[in-house]
Protein backbone atom coordinates (compact mmCIF):
# COMPACT_ATOMS: atom_id res chain seq x y z
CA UNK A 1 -68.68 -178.49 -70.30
CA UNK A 2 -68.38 -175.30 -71.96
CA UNK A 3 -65.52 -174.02 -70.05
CA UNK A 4 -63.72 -177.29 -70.56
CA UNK A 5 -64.27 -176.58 -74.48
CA UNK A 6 -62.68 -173.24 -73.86
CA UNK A 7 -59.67 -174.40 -72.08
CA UNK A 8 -59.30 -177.19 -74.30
CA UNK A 9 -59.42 -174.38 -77.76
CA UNK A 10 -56.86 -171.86 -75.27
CA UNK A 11 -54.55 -174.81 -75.03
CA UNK A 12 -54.53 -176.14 -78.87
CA UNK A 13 -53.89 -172.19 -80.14
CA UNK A 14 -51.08 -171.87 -77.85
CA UNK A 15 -49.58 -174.93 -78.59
CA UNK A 16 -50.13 -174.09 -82.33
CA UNK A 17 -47.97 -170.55 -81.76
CA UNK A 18 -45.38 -172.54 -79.70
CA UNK A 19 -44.82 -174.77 -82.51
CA UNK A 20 -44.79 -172.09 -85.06
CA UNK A 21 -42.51 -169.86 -82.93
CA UNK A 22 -39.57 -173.09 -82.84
CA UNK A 23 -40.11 -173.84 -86.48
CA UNK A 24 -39.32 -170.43 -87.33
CA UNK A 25 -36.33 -170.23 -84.51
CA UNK A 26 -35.11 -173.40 -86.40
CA UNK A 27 -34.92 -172.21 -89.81
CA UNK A 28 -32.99 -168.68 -88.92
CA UNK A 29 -30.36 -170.70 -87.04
CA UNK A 30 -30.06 -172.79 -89.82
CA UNK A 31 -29.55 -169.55 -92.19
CA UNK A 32 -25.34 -168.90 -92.02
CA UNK A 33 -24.23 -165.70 -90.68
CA UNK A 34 -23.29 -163.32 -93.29
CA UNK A 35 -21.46 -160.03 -93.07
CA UNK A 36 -20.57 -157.19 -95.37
CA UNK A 37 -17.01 -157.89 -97.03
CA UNK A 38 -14.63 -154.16 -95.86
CA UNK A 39 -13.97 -151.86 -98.55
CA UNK A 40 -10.39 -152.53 -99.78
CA UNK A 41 -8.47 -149.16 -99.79
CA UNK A 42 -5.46 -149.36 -102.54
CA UNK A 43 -2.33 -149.98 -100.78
CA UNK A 44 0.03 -147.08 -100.01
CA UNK A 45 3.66 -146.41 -99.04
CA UNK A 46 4.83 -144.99 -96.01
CA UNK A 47 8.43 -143.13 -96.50
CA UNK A 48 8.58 -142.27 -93.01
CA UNK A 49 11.73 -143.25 -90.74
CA UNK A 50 15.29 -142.93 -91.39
CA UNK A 51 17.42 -145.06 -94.60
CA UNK A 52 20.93 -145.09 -95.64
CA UNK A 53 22.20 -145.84 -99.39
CA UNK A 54 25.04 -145.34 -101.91
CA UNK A 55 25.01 -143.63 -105.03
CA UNK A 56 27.24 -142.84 -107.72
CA UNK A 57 27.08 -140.75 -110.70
CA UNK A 58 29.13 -137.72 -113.50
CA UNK A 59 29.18 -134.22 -113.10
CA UNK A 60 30.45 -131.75 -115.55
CA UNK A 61 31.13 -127.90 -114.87
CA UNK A 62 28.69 -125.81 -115.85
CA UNK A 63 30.89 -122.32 -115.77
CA UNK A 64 34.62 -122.21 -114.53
CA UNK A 65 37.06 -119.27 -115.25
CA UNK A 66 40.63 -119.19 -114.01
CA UNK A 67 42.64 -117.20 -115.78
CA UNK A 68 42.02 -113.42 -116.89
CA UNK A 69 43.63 -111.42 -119.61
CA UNK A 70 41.94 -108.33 -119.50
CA UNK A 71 38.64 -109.04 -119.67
CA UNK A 72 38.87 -111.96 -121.51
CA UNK A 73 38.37 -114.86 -119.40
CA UNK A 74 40.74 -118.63 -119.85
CA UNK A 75 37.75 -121.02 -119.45
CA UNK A 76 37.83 -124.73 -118.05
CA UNK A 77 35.58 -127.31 -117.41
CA UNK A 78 36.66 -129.97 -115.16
CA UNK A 79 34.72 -133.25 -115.43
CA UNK A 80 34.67 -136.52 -114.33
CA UNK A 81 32.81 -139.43 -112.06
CA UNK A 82 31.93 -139.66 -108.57
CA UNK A 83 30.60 -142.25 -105.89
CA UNK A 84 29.46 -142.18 -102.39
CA UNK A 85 27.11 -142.70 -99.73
CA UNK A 86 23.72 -140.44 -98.13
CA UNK A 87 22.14 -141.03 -94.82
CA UNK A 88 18.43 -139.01 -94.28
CA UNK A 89 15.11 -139.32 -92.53
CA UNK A 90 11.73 -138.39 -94.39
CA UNK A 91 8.61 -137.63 -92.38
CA UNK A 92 5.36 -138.30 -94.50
CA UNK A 93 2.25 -136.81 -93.68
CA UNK A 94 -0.86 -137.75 -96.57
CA UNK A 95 1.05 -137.43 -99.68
CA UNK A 96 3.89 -134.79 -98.61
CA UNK A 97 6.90 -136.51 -97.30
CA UNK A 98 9.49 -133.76 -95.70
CA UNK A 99 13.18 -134.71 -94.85
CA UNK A 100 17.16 -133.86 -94.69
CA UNK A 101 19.59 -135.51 -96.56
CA UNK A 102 23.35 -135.76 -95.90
CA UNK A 103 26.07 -137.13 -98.78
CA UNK A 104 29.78 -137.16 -99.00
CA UNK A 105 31.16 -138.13 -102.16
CA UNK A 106 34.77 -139.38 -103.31
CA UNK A 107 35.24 -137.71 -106.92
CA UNK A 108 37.61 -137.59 -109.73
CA UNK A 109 36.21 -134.45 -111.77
CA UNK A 110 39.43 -132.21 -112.93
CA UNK A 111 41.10 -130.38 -115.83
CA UNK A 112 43.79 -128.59 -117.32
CA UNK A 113 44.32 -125.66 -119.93
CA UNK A 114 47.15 -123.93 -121.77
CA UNK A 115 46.98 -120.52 -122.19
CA UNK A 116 48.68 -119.68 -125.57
CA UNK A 117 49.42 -116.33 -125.39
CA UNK A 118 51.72 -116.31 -122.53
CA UNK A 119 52.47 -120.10 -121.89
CA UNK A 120 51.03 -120.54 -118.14
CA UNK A 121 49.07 -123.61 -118.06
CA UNK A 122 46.03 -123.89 -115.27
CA UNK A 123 43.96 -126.31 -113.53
CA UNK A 124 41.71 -127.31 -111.13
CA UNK A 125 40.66 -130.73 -109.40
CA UNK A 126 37.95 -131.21 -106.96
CA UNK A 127 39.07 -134.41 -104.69
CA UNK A 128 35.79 -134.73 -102.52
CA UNK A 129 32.74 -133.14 -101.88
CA UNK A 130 29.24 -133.37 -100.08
CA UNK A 131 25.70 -131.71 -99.32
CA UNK A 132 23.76 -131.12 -96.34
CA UNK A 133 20.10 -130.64 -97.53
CA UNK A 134 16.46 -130.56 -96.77
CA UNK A 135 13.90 -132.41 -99.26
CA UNK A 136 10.40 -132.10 -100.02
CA UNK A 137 8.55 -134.31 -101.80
CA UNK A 138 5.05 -135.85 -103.19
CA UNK A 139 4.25 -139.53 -102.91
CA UNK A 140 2.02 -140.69 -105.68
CA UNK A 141 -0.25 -143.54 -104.11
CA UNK A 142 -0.35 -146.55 -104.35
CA UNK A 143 2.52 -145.88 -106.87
CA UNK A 144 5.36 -146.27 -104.43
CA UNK A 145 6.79 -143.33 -106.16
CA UNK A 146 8.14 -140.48 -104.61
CA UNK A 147 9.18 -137.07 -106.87
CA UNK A 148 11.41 -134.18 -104.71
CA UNK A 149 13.12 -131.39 -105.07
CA UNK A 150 16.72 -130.70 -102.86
CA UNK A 151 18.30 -127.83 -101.70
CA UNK A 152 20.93 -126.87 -99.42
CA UNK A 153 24.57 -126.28 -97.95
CA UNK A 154 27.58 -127.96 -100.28
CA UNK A 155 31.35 -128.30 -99.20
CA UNK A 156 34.45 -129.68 -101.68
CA UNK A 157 38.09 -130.44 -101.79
CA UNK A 158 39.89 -128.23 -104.57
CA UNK A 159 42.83 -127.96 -105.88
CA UNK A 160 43.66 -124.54 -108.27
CA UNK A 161 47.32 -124.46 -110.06
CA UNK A 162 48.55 -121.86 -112.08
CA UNK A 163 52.34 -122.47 -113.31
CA UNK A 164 54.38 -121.17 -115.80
CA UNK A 165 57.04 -118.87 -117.50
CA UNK A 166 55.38 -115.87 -116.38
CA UNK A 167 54.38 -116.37 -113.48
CA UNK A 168 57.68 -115.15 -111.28
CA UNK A 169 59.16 -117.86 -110.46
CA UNK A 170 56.45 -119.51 -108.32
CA UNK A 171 53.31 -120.99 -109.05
CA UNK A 172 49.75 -119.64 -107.42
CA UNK A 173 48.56 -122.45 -105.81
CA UNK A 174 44.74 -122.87 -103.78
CA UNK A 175 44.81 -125.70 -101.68
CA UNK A 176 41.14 -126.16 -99.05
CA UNK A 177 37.69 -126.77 -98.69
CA UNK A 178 34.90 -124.54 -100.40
CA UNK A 179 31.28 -123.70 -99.42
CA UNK A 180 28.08 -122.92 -101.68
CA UNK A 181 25.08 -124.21 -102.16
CA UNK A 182 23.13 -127.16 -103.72
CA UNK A 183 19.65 -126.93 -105.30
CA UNK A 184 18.42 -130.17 -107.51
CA UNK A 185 15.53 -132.95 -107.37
CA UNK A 186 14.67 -136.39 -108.21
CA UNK A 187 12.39 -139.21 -108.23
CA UNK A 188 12.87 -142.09 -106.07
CA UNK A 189 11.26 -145.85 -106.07
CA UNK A 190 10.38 -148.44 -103.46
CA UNK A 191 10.74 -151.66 -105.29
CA UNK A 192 10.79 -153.49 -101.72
CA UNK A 193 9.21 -152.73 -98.40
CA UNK A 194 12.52 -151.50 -97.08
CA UNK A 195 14.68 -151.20 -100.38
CA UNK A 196 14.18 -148.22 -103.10
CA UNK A 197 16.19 -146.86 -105.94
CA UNK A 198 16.62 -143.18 -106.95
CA UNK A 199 18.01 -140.92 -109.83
CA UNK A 200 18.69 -137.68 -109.01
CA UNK A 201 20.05 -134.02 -110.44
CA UNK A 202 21.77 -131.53 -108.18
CA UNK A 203 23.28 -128.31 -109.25
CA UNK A 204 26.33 -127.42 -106.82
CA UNK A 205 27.60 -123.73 -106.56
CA UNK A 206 31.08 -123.35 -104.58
CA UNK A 207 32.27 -119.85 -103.70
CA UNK A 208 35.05 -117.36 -105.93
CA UNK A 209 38.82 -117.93 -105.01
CA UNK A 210 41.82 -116.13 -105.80
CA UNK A 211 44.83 -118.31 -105.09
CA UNK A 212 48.24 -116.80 -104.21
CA UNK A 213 51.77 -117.62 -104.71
CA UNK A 214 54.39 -118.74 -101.65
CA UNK A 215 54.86 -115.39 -101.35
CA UNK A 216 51.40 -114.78 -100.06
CA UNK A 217 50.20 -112.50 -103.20
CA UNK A 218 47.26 -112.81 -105.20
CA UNK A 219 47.60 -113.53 -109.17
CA UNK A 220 46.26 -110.00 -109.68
CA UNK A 221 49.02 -108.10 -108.07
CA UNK A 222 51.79 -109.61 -109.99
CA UNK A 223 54.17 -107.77 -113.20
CA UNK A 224 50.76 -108.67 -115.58
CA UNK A 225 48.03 -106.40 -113.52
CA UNK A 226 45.65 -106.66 -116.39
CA UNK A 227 45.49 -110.19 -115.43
CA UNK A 228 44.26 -112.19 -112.78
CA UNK A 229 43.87 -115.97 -111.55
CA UNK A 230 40.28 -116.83 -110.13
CA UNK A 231 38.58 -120.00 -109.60
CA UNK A 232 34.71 -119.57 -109.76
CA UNK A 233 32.98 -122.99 -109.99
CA UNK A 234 29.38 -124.32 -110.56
CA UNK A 235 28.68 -128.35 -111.47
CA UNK A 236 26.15 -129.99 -112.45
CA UNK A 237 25.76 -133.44 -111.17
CA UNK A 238 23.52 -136.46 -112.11
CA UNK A 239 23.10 -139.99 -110.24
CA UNK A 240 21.70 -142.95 -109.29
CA UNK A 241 21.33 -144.26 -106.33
CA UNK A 242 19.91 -147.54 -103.91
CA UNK A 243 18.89 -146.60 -100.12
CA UNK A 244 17.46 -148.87 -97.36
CA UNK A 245 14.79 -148.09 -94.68
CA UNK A 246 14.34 -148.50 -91.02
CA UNK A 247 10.54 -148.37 -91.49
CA UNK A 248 7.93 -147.14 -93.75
CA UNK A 249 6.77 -150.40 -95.14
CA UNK A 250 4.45 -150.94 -98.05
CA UNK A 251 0.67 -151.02 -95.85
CA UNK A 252 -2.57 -151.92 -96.94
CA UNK A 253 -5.20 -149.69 -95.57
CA UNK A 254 -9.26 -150.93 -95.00
């Protein structure tokens, strides 16, 4: 009899624990899975990949001299409007985007001057020109702004006259492409995953000339030796611009 109490008390405890056990298996499935919500990381901009764009924009010369009597120098300071296109590739890495930027520009900046004292009048026009640069540049996220600074190789079209009574006969004449350099910056904006718009400043730097006459001689060597005809030409240049990407969309991060 005792031992049948025994197994009967064995039996009611573990059926007690059994039934405790499901209730409490019951009530955590009926609890709803919960799980930490990711930390949001401010979206950011990647500039990365290659773009193309147009721009257009004024320049004015900053320091031009043609003609020389003495040591008195005939100033003139073409100016005028330009437009064009720019083709590049920036490589981002954190905040530091690095890249090279090509642009070729179609340009209308020219003038003229009269020199009183002996009647010869001057000019110069600058048809075309363009830059071959490299860029560096800080991108301030999740601003999808990007501020550079430019600097590089520069080529133009000119075109140096010098005509006149005094001038024997013929006029000296420069007719070709000149080098220099470019140095400048900018800031530029994304206002669409692929689309941004830019303003930028470049100061251009083109080599010293001395054109000749038909003859073949140089300004200089002429009856007036204390005068001479040189073309030495800086400009500064301001634009705005739109470019498109191949890449580098606006990303969110978590």
């Amino acid at each position: 009899m005792r031992n049948s109490k025994i197994v009967i008390l064995a039996a009611t405890a573990v059926t007690a624990i059994v039934g405790i056990g499901a209730a409490s298996a019951a009530d955590l499935a009926a609890r709803p899975y919960t799980k930490a919500a990711p930390m949001m990381v401010a979206p950011g901009v990647d500039w990365s990949g290659f773009y193309v764009g147009v721009n257009g924009g004024y320049a004015w010369t900053d320091h031009t001299t043609l003609g020389h009597l003495d040591d008195n120098p005939l100033g003139i300071r073409p100016t005028g409007g330009f437009g064009g296109g720019q083709l590049g590739y920036n490589y981002q890495v954190s905040n530091v985007v690095l890249g090279i930027e090509a642009d070729i520009q179609a340009s209308d900046i020219r003038a003229s001057i009269l020199d009183l004292n002996f009647g010869d009048t001057f000019s110069s026009k600058l048809d075309w020109f363009g830059t071959v640069r490299g860029r560096i540049g800080y991108a301030f996220n999740p601003i999808p702004l990007l501020a550079y600074v430019t600097g590089g190789f520069a080529y133009g079209h000119v075109v140096s006259n010098a005509f006149g009574p005094n001038l024997e006969g013929t006029p000296f004449h420069f007719d070709g492409i000149r080098t220099g350099y470019a140095v400048g910056g900018g800031f530029e904006y994304k206002f669409a995953p692929a689309w941004s718009v830019k303003a930028e400043y470049q100061y251009i730097n083109f080599d010293t000339i001395n054109p000749t006459n038909a003859a073949g001689f140089a300004y200089v060597s002429s009856v007036f030796n204390s005068r001479r005809f040189v073309n030495s030409e800086s400009f500064n240049t301001v634009r705005i611009g739109i470019n498109y990407a191949f890449g580098g969309p606006v990303i969110a991060k978590y």
